[in-house]
PDB file of N, CA and C in Angstrom:
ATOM      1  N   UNK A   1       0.841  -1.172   0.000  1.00  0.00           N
ATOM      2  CA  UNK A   1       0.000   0.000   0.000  1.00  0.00           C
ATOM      3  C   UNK A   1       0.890   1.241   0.000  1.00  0.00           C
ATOM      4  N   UNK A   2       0.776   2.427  -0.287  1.00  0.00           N
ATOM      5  CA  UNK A   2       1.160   3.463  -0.745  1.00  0.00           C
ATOM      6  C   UNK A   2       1.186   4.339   0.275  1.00  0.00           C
ATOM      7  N   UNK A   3       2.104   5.442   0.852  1.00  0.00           N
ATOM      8  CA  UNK A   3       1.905   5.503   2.270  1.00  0.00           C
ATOM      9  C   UNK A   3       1.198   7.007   2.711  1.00  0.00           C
ATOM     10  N   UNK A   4       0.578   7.610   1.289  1.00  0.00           N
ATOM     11  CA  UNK A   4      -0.218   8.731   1.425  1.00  0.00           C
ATOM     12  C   UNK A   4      -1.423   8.049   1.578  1.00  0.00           C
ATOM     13  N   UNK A   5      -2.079   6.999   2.205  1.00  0.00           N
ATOM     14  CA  UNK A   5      -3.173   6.522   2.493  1.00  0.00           C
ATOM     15  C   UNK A   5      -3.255   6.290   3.996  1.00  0.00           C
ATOM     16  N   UNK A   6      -1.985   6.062   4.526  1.00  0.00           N
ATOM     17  CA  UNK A   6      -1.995   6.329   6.177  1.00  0.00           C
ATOM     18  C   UNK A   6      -2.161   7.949   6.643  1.00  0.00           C
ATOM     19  N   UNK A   7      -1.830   8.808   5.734  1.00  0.00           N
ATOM     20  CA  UNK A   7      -2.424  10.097   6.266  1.00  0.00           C
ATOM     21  C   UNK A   7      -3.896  10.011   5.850  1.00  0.00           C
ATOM     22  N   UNK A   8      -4.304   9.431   5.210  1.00  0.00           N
ATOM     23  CA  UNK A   8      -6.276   9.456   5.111  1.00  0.00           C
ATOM     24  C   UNK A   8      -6.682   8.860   6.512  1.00  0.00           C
ATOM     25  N   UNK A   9      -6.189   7.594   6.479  1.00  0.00           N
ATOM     26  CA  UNK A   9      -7.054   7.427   7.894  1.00  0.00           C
ATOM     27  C   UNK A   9      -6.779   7.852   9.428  1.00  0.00           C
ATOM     28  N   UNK A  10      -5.665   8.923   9.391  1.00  0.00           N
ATOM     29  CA  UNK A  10      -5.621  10.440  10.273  1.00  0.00           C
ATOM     30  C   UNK A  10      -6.490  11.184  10.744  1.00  0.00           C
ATOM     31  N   UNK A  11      -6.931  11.345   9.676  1.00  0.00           N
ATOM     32  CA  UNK A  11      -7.913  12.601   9.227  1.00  0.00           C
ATOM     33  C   UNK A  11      -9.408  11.983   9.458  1.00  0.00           C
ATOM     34  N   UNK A  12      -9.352  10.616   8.939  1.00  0.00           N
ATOM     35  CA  UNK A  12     -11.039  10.473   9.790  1.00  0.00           C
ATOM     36  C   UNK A  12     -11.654  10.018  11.434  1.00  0.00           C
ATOM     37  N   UNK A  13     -10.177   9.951  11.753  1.00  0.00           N
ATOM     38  CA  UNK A  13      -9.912   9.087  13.262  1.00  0.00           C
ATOM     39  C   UNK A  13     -10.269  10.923  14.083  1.00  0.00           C
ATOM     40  N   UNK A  14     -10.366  11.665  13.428  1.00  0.00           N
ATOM     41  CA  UNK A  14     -10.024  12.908  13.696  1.00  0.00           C
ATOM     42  C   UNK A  14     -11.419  13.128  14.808  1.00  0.00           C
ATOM     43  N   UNK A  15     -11.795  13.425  15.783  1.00  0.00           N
ATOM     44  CA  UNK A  15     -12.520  13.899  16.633  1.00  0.00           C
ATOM     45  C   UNK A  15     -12.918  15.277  16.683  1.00  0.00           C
ATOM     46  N   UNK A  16     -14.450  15.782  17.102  1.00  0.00           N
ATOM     47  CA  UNK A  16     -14.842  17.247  16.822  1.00  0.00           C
ATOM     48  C   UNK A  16     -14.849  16.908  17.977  1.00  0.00           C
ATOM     49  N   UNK A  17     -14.823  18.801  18.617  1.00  0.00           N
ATOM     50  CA  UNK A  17     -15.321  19.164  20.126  1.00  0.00           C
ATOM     51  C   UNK A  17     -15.745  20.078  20.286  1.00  0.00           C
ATOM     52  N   UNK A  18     -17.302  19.871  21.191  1.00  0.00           N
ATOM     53  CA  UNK A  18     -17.608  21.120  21.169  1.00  0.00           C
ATOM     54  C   UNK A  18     -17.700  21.968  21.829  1.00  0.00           C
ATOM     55  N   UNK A  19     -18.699  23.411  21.704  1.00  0.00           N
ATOM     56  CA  UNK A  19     -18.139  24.246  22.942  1.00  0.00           C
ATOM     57  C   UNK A  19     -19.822  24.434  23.788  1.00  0.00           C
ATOM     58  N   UNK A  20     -19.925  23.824  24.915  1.00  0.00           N
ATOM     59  CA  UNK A  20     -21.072  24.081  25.203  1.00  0.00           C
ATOM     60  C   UNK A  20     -21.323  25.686  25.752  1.00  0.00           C
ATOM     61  N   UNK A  21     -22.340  25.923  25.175  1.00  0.00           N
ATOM     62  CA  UNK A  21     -22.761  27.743  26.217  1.00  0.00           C
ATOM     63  C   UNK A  21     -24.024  27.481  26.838  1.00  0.00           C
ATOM     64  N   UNK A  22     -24.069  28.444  28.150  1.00  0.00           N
ATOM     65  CA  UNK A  22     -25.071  28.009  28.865  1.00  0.00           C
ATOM     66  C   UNK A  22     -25.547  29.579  29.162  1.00  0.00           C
ATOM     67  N   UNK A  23     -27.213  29.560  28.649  1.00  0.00           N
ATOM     68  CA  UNK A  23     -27.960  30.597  28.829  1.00  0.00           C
ATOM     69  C   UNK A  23     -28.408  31.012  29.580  1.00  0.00           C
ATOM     70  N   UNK A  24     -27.975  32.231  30.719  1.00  0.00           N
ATOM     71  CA  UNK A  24     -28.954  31.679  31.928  1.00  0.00           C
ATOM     72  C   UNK A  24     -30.354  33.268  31.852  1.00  0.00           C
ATOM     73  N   UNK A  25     -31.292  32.808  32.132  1.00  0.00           N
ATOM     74  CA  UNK A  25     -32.423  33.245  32.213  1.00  0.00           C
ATOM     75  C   UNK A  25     -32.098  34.539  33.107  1.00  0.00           C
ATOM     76  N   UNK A  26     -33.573  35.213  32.662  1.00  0.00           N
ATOM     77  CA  UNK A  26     -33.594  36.624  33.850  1.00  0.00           C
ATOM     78  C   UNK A  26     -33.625  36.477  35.186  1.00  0.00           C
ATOM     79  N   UNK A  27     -33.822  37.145  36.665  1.00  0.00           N
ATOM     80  CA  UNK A  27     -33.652  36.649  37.854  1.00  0.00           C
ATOM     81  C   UNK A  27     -35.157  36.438  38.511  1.00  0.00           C
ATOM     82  N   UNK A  28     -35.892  37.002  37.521  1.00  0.00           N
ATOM     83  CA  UNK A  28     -37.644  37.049  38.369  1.00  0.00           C
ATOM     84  C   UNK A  28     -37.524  35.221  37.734  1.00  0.00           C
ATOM     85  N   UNK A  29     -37.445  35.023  36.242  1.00  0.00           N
ATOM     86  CA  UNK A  29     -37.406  33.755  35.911  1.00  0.00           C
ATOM     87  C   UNK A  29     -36.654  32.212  36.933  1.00  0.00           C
ATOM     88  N   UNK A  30     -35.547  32.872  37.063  1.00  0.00           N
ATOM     89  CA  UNK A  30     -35.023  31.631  38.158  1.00  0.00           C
ATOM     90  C   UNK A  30     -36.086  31.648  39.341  1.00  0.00           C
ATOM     91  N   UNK A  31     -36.675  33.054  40.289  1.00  0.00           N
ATOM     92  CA  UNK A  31     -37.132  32.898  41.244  1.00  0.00           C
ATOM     93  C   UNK A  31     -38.100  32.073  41.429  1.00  0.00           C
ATOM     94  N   UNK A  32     -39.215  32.455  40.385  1.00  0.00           N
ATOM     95  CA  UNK A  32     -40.327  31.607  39.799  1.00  0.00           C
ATOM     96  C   UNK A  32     -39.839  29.729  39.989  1.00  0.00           C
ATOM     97  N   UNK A  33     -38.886  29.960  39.466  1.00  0.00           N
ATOM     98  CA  UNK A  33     -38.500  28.003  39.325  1.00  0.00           C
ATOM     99  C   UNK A  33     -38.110  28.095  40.890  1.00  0.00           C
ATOM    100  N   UNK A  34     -37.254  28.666  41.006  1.00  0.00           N
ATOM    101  CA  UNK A  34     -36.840  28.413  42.632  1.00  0.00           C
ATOM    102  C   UNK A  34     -38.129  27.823  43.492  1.00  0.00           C
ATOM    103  N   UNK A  35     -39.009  28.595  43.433  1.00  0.00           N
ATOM    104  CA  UNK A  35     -40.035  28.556  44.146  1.00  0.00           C
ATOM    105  C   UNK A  35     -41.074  27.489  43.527  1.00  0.00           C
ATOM    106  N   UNK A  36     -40.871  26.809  42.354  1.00  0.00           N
ATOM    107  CA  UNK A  36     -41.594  25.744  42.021  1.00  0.00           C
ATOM    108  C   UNK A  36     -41.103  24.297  42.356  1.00  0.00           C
ATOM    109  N   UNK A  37     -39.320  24.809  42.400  1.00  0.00           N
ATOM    110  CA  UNK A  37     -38.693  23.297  42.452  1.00  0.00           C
ATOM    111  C   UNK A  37     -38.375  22.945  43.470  1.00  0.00           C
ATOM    112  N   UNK A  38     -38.214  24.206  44.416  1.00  0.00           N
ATOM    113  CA  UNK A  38     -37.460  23.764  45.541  1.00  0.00           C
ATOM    114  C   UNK A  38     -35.899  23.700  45.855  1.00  0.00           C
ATOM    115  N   UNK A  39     -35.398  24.286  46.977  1.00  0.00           N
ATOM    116  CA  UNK A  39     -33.919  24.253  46.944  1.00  0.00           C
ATOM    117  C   UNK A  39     -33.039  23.736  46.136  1.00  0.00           C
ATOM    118  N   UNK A  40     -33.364  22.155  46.666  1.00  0.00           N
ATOM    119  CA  UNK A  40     -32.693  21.114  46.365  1.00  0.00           C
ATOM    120  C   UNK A  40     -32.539  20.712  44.992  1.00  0.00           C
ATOM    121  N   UNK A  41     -33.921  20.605  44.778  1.00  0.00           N
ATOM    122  CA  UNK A  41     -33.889  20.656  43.106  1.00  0.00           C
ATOM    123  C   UNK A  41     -33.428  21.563  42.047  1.00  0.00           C
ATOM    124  N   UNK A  42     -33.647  22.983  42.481  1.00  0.00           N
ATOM    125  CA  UNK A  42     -33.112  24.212  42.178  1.00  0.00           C
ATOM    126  C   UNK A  42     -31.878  23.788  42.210  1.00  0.00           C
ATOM    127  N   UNK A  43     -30.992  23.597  42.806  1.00  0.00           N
ATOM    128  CA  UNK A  43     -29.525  23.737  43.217  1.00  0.00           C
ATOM    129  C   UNK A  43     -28.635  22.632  42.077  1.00  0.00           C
ATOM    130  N   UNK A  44     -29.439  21.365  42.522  1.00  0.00           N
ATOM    131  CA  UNK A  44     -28.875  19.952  41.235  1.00  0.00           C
ATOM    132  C   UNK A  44     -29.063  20.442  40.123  1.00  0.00           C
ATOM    133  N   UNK A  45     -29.740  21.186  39.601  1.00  0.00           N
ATOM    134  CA  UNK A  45     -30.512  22.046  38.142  1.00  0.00           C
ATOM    135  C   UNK A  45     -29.505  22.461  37.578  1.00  0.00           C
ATOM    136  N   UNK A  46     -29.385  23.302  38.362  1.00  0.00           N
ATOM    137  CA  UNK A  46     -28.030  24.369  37.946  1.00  0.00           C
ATOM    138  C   UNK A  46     -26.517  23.728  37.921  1.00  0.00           C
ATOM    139  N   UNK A  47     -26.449  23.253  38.963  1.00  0.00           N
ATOM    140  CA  UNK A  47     -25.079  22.817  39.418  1.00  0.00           C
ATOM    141  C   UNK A  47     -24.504  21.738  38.316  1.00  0.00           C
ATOM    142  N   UNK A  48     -25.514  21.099  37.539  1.00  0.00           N
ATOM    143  CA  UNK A  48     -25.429  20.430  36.399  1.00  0.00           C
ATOM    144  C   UNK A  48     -25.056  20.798  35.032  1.00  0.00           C
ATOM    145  N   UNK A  49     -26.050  21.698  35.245  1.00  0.00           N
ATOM    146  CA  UNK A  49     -25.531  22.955  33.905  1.00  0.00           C
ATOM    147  C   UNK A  49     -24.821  23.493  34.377  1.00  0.00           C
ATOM    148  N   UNK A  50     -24.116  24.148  35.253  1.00  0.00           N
ATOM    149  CA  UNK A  50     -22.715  24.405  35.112  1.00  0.00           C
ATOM    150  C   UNK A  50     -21.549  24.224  35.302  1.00  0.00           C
ATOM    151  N   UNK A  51     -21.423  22.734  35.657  1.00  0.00           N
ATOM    152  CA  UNK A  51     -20.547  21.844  35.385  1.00  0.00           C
ATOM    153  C   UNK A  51     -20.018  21.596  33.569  1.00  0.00           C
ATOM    154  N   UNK A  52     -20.944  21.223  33.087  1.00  0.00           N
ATOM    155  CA  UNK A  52     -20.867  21.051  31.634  1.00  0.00           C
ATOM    156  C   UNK A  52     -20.799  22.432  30.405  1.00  0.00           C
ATOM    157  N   UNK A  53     -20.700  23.333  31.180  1.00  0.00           N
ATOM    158  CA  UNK A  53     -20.631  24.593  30.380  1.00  0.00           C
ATOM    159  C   UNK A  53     -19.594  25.260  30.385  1.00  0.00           C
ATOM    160  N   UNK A  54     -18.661  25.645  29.066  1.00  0.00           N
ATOM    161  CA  UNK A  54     -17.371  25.783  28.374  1.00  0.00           C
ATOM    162  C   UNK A  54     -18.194  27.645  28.985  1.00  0.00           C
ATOM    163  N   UNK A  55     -18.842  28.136  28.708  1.00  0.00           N
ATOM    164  CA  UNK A  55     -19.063  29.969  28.514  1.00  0.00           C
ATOM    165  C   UNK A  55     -20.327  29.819  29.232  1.00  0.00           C
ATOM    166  N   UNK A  56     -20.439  30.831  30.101  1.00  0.00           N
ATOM    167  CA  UNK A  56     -21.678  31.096  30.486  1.00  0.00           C
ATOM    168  C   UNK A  56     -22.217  32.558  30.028  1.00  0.00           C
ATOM    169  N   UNK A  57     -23.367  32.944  29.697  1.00  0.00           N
ATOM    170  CA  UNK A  57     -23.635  33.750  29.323  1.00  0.00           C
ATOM    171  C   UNK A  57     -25.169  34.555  30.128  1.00  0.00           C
ATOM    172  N   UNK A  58     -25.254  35.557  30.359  1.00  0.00           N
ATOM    173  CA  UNK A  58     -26.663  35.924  30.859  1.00  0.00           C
ATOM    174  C   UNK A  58     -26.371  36.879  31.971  1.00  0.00           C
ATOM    175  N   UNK A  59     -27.674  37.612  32.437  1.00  0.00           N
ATOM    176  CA  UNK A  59     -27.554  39.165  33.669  1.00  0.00           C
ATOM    177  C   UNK A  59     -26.748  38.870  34.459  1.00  0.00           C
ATOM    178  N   UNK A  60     -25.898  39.401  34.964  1.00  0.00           N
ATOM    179  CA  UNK A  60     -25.094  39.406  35.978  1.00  0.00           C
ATOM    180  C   UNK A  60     -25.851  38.808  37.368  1.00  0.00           C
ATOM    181  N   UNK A  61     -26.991  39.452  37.757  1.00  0.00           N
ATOM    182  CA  UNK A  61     -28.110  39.530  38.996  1.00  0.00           C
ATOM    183  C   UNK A  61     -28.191  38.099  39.062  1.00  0.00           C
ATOM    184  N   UNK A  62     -28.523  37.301  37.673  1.00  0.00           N
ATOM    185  CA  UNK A  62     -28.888  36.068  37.527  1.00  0.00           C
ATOM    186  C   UNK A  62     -27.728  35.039  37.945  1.00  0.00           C
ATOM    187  N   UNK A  63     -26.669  34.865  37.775  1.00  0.00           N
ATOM    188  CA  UNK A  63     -25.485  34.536  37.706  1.00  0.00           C
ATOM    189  C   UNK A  63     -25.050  34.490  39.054  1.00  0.00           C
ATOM    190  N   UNK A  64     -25.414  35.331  39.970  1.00  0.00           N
ATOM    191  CA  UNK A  64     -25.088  35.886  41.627  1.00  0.00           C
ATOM    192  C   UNK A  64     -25.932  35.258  41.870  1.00  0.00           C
ATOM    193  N   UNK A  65     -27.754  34.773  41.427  1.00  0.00           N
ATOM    194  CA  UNK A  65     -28.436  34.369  42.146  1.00  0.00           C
ATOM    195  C   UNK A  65     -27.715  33.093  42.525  1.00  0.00           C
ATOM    196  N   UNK A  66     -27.988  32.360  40.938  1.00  0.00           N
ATOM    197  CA  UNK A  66     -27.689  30.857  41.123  1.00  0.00           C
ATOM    198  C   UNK A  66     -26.211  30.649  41.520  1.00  0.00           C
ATOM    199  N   UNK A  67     -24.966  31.516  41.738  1.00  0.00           N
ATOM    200  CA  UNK A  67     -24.156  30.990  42.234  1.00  0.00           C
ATOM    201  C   UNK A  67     -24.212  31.055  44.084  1.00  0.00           C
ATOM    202  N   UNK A  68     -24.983  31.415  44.587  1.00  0.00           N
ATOM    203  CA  UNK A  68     -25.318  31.899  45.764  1.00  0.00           C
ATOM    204  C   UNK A  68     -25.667  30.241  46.220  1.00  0.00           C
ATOM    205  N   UNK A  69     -26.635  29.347  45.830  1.00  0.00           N
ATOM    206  CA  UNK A  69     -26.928  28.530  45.952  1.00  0.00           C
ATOM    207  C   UNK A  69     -25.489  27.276  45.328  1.00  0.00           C
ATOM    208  N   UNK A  70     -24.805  27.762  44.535  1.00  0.00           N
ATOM    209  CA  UNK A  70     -23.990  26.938  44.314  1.00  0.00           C
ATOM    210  C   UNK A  70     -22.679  26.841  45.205  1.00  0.00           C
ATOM    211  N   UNK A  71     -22.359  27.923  45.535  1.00  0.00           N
ATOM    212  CA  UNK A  71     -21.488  27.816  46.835  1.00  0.00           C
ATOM    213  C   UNK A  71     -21.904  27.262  48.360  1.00  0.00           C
ATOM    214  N   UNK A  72     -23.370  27.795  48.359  1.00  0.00           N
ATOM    215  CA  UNK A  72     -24.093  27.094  49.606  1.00  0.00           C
ATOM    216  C   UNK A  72     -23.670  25.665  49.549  1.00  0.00           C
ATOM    217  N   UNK A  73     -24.159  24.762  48.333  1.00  0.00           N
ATOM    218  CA  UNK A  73     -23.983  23.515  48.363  1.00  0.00           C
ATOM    219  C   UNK A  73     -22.456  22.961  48.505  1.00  0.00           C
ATOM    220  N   UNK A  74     -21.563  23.800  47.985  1.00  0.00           N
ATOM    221  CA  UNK A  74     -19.844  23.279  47.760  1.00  0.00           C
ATOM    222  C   UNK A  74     -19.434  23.413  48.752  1.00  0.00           C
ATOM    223  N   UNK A  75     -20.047  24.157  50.534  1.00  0.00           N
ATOM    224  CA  UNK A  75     -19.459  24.763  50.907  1.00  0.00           C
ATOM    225  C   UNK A  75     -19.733  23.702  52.333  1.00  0.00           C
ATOM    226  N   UNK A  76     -21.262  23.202  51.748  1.00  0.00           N
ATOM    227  CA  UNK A  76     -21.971  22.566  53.037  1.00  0.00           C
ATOM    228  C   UNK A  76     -20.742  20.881  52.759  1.00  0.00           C
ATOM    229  N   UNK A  77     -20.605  20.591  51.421  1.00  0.00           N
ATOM    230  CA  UNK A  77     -20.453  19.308  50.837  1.00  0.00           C
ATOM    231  C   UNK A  77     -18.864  19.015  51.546  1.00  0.00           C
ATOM    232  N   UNK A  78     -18.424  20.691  51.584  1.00  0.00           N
ATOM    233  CA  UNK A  78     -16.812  20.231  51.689  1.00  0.00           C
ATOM    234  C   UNK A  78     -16.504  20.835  52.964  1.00  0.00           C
ATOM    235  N   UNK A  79     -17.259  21.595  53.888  1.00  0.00           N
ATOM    236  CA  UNK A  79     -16.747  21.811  54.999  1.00  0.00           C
ATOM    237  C   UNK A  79     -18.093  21.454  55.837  1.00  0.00           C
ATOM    238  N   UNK A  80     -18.934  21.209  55.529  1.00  0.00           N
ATOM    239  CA  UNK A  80     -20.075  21.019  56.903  1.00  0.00           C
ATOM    240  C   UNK A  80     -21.331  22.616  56.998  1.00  0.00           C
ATOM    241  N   UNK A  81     -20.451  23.265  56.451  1.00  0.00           N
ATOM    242  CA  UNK A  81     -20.637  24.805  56.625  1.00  0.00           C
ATOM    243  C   UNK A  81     -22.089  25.499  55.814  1.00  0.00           C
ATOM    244  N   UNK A  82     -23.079  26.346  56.002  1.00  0.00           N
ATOM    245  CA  UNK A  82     -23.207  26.456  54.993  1.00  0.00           C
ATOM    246  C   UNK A  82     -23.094  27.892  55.144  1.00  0.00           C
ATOM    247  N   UNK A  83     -23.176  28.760  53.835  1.00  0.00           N
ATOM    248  CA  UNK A  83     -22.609  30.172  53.705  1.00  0.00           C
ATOM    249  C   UNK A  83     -23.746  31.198  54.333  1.00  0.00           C
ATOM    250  N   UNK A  84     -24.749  30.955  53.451  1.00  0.00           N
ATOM    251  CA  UNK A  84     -26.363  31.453  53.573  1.00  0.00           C
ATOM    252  C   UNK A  84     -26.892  30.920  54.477  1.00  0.00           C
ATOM    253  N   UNK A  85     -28.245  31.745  55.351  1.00  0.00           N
ATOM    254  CA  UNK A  85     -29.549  30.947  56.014  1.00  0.00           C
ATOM    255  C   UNK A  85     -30.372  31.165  55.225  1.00  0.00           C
ATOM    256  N   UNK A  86     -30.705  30.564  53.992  1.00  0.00           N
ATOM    257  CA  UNK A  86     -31.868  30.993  53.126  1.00  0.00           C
ATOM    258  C   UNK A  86     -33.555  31.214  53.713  1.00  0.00           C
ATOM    259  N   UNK A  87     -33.665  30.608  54.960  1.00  0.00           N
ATOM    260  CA  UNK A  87     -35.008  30.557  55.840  1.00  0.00           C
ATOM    261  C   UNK A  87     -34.956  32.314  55.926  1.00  0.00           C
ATOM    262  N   UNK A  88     -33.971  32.593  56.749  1.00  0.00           N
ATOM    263  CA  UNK A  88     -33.805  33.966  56.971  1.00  0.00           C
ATOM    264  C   UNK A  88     -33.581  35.154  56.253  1.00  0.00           C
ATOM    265  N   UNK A  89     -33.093  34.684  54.738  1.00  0.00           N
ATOM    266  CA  UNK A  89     -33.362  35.612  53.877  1.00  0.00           C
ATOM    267  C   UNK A  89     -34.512  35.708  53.450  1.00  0.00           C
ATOM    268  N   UNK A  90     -35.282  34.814  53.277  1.00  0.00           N
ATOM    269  CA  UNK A  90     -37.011  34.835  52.641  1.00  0.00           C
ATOM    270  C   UNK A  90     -37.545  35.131  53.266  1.00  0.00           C
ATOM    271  N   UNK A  91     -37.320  35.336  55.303  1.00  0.00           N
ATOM    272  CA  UNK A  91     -38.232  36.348  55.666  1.00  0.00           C
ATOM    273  C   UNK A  91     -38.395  37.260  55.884  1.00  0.00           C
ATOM    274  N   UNK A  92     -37.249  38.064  55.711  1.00  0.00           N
ATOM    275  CA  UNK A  92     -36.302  39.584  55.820  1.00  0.00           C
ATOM    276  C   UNK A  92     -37.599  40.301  54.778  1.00  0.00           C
ATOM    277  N   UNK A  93     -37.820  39.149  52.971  1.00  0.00           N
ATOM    278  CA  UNK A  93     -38.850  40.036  52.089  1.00  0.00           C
ATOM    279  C   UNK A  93     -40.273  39.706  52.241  1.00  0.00           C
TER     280      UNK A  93
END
Protein backbone atom coordinates (compact mmCIF):
# COMPACT_ATOMS: atom_id res chain seq x y z
CA UNK A 1 0.00 0.00 0.00
CA UNK A 2 1.16 3.46 -0.75
CA UNK A 3 1.91 5.50 2.27
CA UNK A 4 -0.22 8.73 1.42
CA UNK A 5 -3.17 6.52 2.49
CA UNK A 6 -2.00 6.33 6.18
CA UNK A 7 -2.42 10.10 6.27
CA UNK A 8 -6.28 9.46 5.11
CA UNK A 9 -7.05 7.43 7.89
CA UNK A 10 -5.62 10.44 10.27
CA UNK A 11 -7.91 12.60 9.23
CA UNK A 12 -11.04 10.47 9.79
CA UNK A 13 -9.91 9.09 13.26
CA UNK A 14 -10.02 12.91 13.70
CA UNK A 15 -12.52 13.90 16.63
CA UNK A 16 -14.84 17.25 16.82
CA UNK A 17 -15.32 19.16 20.13
CA UNK A 18 -17.61 21.12 21.17
CA UNK A 19 -18.14 24.25 22.94
CA UNK A 20 -21.07 24.08 25.20
CA UNK A 21 -22.76 27.74 26.22
CA UNK A 22 -25.07 28.01 28.87
CA UNK A 23 -27.96 30.60 28.83
CA UNK A 24 -28.95 31.68 31.93
CA UNK A 25 -32.42 33.24 32.21
CA UNK A 26 -33.59 36.62 33.85
CA UNK A 27 -33.65 36.65 37.85
CA UNK A 28 -37.64 37.05 38.37
CA UNK A 29 -37.41 33.75 35.91
CA UNK A 30 -35.02 31.63 38.16
CA UNK A 31 -37.13 32.90 41.24
CA UNK A 32 -40.33 31.61 39.80
CA UNK A 33 -38.50 28.00 39.33
CA UNK A 34 -36.84 28.41 42.63
CA UNK A 35 -40.04 28.56 44.15
CA UNK A 36 -41.59 25.74 42.02
CA UNK A 37 -38.69 23.30 42.45
CA UNK A 38 -37.46 23.76 45.54
CA UNK A 39 -33.92 24.25 46.94
CA UNK A 40 -32.69 21.11 46.37
CA UNK A 41 -33.89 20.66 43.11
CA UNK A 42 -33.11 24.21 42.18
CA UNK A 43 -29.53 23.74 43.22
CA UNK A 44 -28.88 19.95 41.24
CA UNK A 45 -30.51 22.05 38.14
CA UNK A 46 -28.03 24.37 37.95
CA UNK A 47 -25.08 22.82 39.42
CA UNK A 48 -25.43 20.43 36.40
CA UNK A 49 -25.53 22.96 33.91
CA UNK A 50 -22.71 24.40 35.11
CA UNK A 51 -20.55 21.84 35.38
CA UNK A 52 -20.87 21.05 31.63
CA UNK A 53 -20.63 24.59 30.38
CA UNK A 54 -17.37 25.78 28.37
CA UNK A 55 -19.06 29.97 28.51
CA UNK A 56 -21.68 31.10 30.49
CA UNK A 57 -23.64 33.75 29.32
CA UNK A 58 -26.66 35.92 30.86
CA UNK A 59 -27.55 39.17 33.67
CA UNK A 60 -25.09 39.41 35.98
CA UNK A 61 -28.11 39.53 39.00
CA UNK A 62 -28.89 36.07 37.53
CA UNK A 63 -25.48 34.54 37.71
CA UNK A 64 -25.09 35.89 41.63
CA UNK A 65 -28.44 34.37 42.15
CA UNK A 66 -27.69 30.86 41.12
CA UNK A 67 -24.16 30.99 42.23
CA UNK A 68 -25.32 31.90 45.76
CA UNK A 69 -26.93 28.53 45.95
CA UNK A 70 -23.99 26.94 44.31
CA UNK A 71 -21.49 27.82 46.83
CA UNK A 72 -24.09 27.09 49.61
CA UNK A 73 -23.98 23.51 48.36
CA UNK A 74 -19.84 23.28 47.76
CA UNK A 75 -19.46 24.76 50.91
CA UNK A 76 -21.97 22.57 53.04
CA UNK A 77 -20.45 19.31 50.84
CA UNK A 78 -16.81 20.23 51.69
CA UNK A 79 -16.75 21.81 55.00
CA UNK A 80 -20.08 21.02 56.90
CA UNK A 81 -20.64 24.80 56.62
CA UNK A 82 -23.21 26.46 54.99
CA UNK A 83 -22.61 30.17 53.71
CA UNK A 84 -26.36 31.45 53.57
CA UNK A 85 -29.55 30.95 56.01
CA UNK A 86 -31.87 30.99 53.13
CA UNK A 87 -35.01 30.56 55.84
CA UNK A 88 -33.81 33.97 56.97
CA UNK A 89 -33.36 35.61 53.88
CA UNK A 90 -37.01 34.84 52.64
CA UNK A 91 -38.23 36.35 55.67
CA UNK A 92 -36.30 39.58 55.82
CA UNK A 93 -38.85 40.04 52.09
Amino acid sequence: MVDYFKHFSLILNKTNMGFNKLHIPDLEYLKESLKEKGNEEFTEFWKKRYMRADAIMGPPESMDFIKQFLNREYNYRTTGQIEFDFDQINDKK
